[in-house]
Structures are given as structure tokens and as C-alpha cells.
Protein backbone atom coordinates (compact mmCIF):
# COMPACT_ATOMS: atom_id res chain seq x y z
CA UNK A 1 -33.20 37.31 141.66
CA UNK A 2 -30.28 39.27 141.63
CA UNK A 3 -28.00 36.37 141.04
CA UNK A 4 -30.49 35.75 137.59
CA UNK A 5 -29.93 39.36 136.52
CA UNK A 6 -26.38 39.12 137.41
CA UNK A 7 -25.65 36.05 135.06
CA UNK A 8 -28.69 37.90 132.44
CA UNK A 9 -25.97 40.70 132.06
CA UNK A 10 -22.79 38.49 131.65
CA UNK A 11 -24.80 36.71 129.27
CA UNK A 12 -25.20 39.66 127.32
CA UNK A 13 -22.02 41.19 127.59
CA UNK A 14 -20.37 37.69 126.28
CA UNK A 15 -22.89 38.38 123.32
CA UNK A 16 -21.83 42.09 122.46
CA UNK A 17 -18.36 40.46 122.43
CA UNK A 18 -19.04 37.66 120.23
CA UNK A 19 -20.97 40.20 117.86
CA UNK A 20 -17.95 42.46 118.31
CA UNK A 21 -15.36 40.12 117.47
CA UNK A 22 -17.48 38.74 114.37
CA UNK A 23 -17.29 42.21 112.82
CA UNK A 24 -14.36 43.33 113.81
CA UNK A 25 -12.85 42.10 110.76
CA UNK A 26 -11.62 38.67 111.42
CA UNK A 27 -10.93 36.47 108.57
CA UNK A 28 -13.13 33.57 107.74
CA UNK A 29 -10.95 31.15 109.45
CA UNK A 30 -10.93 33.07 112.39
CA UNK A 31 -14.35 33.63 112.27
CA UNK A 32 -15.56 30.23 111.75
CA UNK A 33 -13.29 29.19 114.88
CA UNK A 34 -13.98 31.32 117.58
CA UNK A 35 -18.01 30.59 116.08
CA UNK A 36 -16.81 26.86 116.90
CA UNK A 37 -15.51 27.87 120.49
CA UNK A 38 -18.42 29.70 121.27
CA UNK A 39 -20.83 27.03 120.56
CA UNK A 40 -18.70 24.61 122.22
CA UNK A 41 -18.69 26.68 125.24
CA UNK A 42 -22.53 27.01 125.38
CA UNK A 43 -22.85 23.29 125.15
CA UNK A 44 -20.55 22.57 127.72
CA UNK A 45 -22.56 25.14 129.94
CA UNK A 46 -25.50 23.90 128.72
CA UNK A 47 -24.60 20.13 130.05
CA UNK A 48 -23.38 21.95 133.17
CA UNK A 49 -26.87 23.17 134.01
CA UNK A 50 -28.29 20.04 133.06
CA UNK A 51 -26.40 17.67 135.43
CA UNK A 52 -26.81 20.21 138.33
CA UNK A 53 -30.58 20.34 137.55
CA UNK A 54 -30.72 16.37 137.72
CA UNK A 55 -28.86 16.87 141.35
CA UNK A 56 -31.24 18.92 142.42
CA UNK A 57 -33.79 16.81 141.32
CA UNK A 58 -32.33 13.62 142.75
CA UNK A 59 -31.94 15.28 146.17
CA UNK A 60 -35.75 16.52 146.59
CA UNK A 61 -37.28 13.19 145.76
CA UNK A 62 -34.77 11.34 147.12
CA UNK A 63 -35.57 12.90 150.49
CA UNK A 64 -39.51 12.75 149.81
CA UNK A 65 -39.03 9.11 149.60
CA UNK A 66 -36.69 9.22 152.70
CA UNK A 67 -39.85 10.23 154.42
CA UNK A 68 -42.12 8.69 153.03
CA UNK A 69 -40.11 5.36 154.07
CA UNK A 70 -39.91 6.54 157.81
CA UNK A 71 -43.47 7.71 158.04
CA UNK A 72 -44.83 4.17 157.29
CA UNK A 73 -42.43 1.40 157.26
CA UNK A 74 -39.20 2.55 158.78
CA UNK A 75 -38.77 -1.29 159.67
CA UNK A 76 -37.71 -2.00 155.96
CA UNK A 77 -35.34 1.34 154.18
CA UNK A 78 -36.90 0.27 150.54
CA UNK A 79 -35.90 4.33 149.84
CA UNK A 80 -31.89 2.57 149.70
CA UNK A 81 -32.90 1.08 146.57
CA UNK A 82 -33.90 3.92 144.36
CA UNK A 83 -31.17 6.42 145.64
CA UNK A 84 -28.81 3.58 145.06
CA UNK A 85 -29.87 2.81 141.39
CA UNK A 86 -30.51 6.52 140.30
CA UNK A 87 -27.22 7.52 141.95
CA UNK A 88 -24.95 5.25 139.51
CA UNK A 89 -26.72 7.03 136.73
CA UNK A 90 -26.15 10.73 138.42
CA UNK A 91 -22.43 9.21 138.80
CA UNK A 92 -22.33 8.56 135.57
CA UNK A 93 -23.79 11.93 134.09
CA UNK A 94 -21.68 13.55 136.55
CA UNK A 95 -18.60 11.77 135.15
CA UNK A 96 -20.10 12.46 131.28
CA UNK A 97 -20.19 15.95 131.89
CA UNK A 98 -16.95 16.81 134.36
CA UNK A 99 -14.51 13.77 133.68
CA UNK A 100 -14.82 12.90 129.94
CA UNK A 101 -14.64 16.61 128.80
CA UNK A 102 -11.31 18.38 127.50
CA UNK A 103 -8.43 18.05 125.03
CA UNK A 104 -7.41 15.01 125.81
CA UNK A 105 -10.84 13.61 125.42
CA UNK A 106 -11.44 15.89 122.83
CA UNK A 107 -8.58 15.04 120.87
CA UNK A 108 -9.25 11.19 121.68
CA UNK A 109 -12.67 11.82 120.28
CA UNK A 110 -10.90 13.29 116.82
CA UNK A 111 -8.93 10.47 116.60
CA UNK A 112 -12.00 7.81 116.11
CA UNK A 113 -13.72 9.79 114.01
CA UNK A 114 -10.69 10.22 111.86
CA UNK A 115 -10.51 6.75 112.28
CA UNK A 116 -14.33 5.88 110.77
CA UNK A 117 -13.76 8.04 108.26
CA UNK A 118 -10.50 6.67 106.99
CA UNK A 119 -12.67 2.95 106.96
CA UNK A 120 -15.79 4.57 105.82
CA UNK A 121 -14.17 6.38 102.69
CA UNK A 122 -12.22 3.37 101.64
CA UNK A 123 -8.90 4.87 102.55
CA UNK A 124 -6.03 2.81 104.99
């Protein structure tokens, strides 16, 4: 509980600041980039909390079906085959959200969109 309020308050102090900083007389470029950052930053937290939420997920029913599996056929470990399959997608979220993230995916990603554009707009 404490841990909630805890992360409640830095959540609003990061807020004040962002209000702070939008009137504290930037210019519109400056504005409109730390705006950017900001909302880049709650996505990437937001993806954060998502991939640790499917962890927690996959570990709970992952080790109901471990049971499950030993309480009534322990002769045959059928629970192998959904942990196996779900954890190459929980690798790859994990790898989504942690690996693939930063400048030099970021500018990577810039690049092929610069890219489509140049082919989309008619220009070489």
C-alpha cells in the first residue's frame, strides 16, 4: 500500500513538473519536445507494466497447471507444452519491450519511415 502511495506521489510530482516546465515560458519548440519526451516516457512505462503484468500472469497459471498435471497424471508433464509455447511469446514481449527500445532502434525506426515516405511521396 505504501509502495502504491509512494509511486501515487512521484507520479504527481513528475506532473507539477511537467505543468511547471510547460509554463515556465519555454518556446514552442521546446515545448512541443519535452511534450514528445514525456509521452514517450509514459509509453515506455506503460509497456513496462504491461510485460511485467503478463509475467505475473504466466507464472500463476503456469504453476496452477503445474499442479493440476501432478495431481492427476504426473505420468505424462502435458503442463511442458503450454509454458513452452506461451514462454516464446513472453520472450518475445520481453525482448519488444527491453531489447528493441532506444536510440539506436529509435533512430533505425526514423530511418524506414523516412524511407516510406521518400517512396510514398514520389521523391528518390
Amino acid at each position: 500500500m505504501s509502495a502504491d502511495l509512494s509511486a501515487q506521489a512521484q507520479g504527481e510530482r513528475t506532473k507539477l513538473c511537467f505543468q511547471n516546465k510547460v509554463t515556465s515560458g519555454m518556446d514552442d519548440n521546446e515545448d512541443q519536445e519535452f511534450r514528445q519526451a514525456y509521452e514517450r516516457a509514459e509509453r515506455i512505462v506503460a509497456e513496462k507494466v504491461g510485460f511485467f503484468r503478463h509475467l505475473t500472469i504466466y507464472v500463476v497459471v503456469n504453476a496452477l497447471l503445474f499442479a493440476i498435471n501432478m495431481l492427476t497424471s504426473s505420468w505424462f508433464l502435458w503442463f511442458l507444452i503450454p509454458l513452452c509455447g506461451w514462454g516464446i511469446v513472453l520472450l518475445a514481449h520481453f525482448l519488444s519491450v527491453f531489447t528493441f527500445r532506444g536510440d539506436r532502434f529509435e533512430r533505425w525506426r526514423k530511418r524506414q519511415i523516412e524511407k516510406e515516405m521518400e517512396k510514398l511521396t514520389g521523391r528518390d
